[in-house]
N, C-alpha and C. Protein backbone atom coordinates (compact mmCIF):
# COMPACT_ATOMS: atom_id res chain seq x y z
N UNK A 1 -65.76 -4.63 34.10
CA UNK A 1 -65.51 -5.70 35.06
C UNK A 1 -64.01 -5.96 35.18
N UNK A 2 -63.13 -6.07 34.29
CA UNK A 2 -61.67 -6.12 33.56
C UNK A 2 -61.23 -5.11 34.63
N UNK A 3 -61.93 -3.92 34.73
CA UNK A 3 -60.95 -2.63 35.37
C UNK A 3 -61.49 -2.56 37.01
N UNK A 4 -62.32 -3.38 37.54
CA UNK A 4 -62.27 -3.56 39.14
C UNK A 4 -61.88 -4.67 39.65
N UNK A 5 -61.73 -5.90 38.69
CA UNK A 5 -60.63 -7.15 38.92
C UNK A 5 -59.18 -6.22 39.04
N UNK A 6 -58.94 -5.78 37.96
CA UNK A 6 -57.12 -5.09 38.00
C UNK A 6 -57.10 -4.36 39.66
N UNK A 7 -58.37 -3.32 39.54
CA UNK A 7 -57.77 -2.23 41.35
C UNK A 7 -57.84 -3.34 42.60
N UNK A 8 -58.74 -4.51 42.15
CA UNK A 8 -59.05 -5.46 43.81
C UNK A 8 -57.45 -6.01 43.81
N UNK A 9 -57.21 -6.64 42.05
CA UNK A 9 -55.39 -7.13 42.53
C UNK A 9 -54.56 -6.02 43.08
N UNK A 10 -54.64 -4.53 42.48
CA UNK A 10 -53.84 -3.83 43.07
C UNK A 10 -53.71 -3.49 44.69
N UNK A 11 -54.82 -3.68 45.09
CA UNK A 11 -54.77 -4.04 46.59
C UNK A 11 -55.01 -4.76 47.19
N UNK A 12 -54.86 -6.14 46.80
CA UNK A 12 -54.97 -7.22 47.35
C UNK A 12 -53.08 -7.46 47.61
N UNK A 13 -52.82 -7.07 46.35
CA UNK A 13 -51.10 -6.89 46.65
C UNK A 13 -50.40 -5.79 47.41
N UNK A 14 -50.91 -4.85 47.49
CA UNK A 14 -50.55 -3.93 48.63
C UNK A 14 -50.81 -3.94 49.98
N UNK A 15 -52.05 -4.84 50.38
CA UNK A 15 -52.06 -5.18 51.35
C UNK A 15 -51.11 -6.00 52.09
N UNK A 16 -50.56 -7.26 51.05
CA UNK A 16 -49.53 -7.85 51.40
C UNK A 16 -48.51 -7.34 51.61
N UNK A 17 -47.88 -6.71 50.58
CA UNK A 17 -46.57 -5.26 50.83
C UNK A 17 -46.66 -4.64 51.97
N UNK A 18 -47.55 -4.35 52.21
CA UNK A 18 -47.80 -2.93 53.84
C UNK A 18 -47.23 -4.27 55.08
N UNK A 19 -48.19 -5.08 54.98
CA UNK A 19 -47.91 -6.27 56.02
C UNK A 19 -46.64 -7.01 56.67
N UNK A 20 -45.75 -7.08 54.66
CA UNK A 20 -44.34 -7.42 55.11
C UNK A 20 -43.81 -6.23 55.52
N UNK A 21 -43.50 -5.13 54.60
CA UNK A 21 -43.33 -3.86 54.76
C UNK A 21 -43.18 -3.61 56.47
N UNK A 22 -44.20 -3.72 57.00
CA UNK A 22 -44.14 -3.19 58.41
C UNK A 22 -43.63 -4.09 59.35
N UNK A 23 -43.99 -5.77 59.21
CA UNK A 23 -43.32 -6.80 60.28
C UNK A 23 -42.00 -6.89 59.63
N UNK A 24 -41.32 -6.92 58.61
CA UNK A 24 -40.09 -7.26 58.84
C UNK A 24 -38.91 -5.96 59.64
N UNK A 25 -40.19 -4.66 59.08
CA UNK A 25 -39.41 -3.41 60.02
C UNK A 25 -39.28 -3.53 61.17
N UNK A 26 -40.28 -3.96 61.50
CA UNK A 26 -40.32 -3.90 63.22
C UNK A 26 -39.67 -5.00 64.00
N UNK A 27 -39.67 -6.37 63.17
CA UNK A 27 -38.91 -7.01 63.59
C UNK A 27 -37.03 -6.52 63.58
N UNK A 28 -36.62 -6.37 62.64
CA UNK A 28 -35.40 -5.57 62.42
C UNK A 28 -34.64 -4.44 63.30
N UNK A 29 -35.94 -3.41 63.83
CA UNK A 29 -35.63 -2.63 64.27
C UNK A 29 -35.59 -3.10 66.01
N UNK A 30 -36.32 -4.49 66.28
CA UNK A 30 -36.04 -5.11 67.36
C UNK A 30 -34.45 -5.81 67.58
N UNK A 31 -34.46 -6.46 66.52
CA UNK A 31 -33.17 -7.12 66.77
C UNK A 31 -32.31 -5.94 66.45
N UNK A 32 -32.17 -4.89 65.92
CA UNK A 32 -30.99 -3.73 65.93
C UNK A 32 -30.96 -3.00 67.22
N UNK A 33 -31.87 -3.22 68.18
CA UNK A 33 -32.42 -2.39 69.22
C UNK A 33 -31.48 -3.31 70.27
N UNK A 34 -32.10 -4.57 69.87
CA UNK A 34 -31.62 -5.67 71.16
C UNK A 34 -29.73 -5.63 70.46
N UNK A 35 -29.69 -5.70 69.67
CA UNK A 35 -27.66 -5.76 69.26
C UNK A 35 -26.88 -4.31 70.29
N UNK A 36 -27.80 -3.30 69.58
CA UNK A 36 -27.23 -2.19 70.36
C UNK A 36 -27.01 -2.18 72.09
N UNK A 37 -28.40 -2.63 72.79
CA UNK A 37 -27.76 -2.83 73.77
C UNK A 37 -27.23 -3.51 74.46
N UNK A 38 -27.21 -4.78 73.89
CA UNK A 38 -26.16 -6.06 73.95
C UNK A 38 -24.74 -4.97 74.30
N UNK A 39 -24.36 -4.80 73.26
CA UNK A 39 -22.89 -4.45 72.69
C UNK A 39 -22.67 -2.75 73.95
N UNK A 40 -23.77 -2.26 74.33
CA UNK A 40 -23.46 -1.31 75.28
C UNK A 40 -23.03 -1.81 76.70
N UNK A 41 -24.27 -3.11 76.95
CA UNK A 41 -24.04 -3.29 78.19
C UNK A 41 -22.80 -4.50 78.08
N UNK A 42 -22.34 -4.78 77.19
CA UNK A 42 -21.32 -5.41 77.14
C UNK A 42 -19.88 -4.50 77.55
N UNK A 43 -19.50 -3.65 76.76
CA UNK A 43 -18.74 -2.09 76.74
C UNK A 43 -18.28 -1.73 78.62
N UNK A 44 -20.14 -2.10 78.64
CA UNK A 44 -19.98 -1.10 79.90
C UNK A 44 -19.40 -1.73 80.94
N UNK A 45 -19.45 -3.29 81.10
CA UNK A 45 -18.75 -4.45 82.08
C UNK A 45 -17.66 -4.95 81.72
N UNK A 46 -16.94 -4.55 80.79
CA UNK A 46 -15.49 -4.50 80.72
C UNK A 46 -14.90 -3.07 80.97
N UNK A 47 -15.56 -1.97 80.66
CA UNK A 47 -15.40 -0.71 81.42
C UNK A 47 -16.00 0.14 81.84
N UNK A 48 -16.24 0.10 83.28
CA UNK A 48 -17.14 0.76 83.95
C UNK A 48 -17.71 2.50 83.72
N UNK A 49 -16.17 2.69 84.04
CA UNK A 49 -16.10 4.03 83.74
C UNK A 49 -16.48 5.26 82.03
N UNK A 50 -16.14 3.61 80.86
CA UNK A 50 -17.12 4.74 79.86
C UNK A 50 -18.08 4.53 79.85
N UNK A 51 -19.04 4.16 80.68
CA UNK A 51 -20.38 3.69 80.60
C UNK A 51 -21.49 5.19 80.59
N UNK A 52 -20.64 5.96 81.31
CA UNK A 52 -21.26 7.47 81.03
C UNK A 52 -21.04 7.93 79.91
N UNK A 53 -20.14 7.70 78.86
CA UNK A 53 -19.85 8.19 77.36
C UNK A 53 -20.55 7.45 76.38
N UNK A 54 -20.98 6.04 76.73
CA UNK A 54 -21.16 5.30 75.90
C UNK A 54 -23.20 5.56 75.86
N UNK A 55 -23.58 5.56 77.28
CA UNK A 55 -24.99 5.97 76.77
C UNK A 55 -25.65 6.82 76.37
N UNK A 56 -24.87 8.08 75.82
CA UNK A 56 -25.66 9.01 74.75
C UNK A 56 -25.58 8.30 73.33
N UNK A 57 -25.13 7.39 73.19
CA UNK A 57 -24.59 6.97 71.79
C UNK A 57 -25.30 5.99 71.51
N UNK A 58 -25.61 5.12 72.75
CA UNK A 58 -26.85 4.21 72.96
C UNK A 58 -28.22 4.87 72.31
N UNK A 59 -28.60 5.48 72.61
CA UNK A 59 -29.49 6.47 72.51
C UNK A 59 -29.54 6.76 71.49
N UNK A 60 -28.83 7.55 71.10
CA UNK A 60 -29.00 7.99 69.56
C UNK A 60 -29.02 6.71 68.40
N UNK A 61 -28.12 5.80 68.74
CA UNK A 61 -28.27 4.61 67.81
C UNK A 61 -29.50 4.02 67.87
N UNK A 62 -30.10 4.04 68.94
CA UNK A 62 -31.33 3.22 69.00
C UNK A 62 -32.48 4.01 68.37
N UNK A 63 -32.31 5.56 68.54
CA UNK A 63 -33.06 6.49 67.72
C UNK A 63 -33.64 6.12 66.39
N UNK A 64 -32.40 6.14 66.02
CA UNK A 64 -31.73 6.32 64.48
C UNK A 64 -32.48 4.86 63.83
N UNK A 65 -32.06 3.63 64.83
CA UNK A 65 -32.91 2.39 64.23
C UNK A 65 -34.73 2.47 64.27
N UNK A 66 -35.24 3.30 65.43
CA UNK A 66 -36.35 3.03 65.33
C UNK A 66 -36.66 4.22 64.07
N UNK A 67 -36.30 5.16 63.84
CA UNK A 67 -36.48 6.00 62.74
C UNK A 67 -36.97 5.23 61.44
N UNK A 68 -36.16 4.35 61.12
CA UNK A 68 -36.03 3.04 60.18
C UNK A 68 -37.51 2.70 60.35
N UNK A 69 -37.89 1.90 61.26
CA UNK A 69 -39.80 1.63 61.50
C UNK A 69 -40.76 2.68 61.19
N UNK A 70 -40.33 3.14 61.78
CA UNK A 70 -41.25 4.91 61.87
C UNK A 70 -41.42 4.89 60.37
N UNK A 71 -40.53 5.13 59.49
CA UNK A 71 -41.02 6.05 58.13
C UNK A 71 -41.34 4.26 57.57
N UNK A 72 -41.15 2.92 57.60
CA UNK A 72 -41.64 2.26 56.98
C UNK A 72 -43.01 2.39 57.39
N UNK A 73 -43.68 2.35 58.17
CA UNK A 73 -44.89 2.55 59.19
C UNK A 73 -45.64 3.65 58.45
N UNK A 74 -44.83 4.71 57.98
CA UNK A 74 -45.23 5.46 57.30
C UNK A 74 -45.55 5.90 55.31
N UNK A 75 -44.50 4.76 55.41
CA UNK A 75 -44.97 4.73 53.86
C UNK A 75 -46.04 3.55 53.74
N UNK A 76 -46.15 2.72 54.32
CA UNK A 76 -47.45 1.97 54.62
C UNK A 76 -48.66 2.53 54.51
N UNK A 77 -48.55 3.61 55.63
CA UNK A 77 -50.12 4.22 55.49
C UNK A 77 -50.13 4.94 54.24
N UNK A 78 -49.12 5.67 53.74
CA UNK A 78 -49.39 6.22 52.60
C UNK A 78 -49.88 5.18 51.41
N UNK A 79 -49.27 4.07 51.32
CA UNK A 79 -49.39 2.87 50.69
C UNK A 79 -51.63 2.46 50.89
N UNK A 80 -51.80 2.94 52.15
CA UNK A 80 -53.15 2.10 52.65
C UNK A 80 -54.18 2.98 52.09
N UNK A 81 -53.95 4.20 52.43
CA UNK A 81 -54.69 5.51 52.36
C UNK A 81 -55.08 6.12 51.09
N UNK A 82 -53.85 6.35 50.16
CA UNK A 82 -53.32 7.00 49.51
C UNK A 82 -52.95 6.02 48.39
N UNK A 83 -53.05 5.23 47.97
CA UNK A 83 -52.25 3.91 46.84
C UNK A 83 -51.96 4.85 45.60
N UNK A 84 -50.84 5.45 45.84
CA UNK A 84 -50.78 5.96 43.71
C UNK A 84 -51.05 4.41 42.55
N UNK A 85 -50.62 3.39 42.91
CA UNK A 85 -50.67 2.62 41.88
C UNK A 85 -52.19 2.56 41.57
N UNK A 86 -52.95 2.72 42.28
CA UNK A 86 -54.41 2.55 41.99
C UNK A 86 -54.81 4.13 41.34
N UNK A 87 -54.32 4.62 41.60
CA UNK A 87 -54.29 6.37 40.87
C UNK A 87 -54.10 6.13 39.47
N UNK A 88 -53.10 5.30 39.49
CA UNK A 88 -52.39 5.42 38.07
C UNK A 88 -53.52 4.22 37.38
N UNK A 89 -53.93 3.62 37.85
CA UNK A 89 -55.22 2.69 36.96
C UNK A 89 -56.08 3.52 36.54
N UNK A 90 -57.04 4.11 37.46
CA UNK A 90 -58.02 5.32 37.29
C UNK A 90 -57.47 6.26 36.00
């Protein structure tokens, strides 16, 4: 009884982890999303003309932040699917 109380806490707490885990990513990767193009379309109305240099860089920065979600998103499911800490009880 001792050893299916311990695996229900072990995922009763991982559930919580995955949850923050994924909203504070996604929130984050919103507000890094919304800064970036703040600061582009800012760039770009004080100068018109690098506005063609400046949006590949847009781009890739915004990449690069959602990348950040993506693999939290992804260690989540590994977290959901897959729990080693519950491995390591067993």
């Amino acid at each position: 009884m001792e050893h299916a109380v311990l695996i229900a806490n072990v995922q009763q707490f991982t559930a919580i982890a995955i949850g923050l885990m994924i909203g504070l990513a996604g929130v984050g990767a919103a507000i890094g999303v919304a800064l970036v193009g703040a600061k582009f379309l800012e760039g770009a109305a004080r100068q018109p003309e690098s506005a063609a240099a400046l949006q590949p860089k847009l781009f890739v920065i915004a990449g690069l932040v959602d990348a950040i979600f993506i693999i939290a998103v992804a260690v989540g499911l590994m977290f959901a699917f897959a729990n080693p800490l519950v491995a390591m009880i067993k």
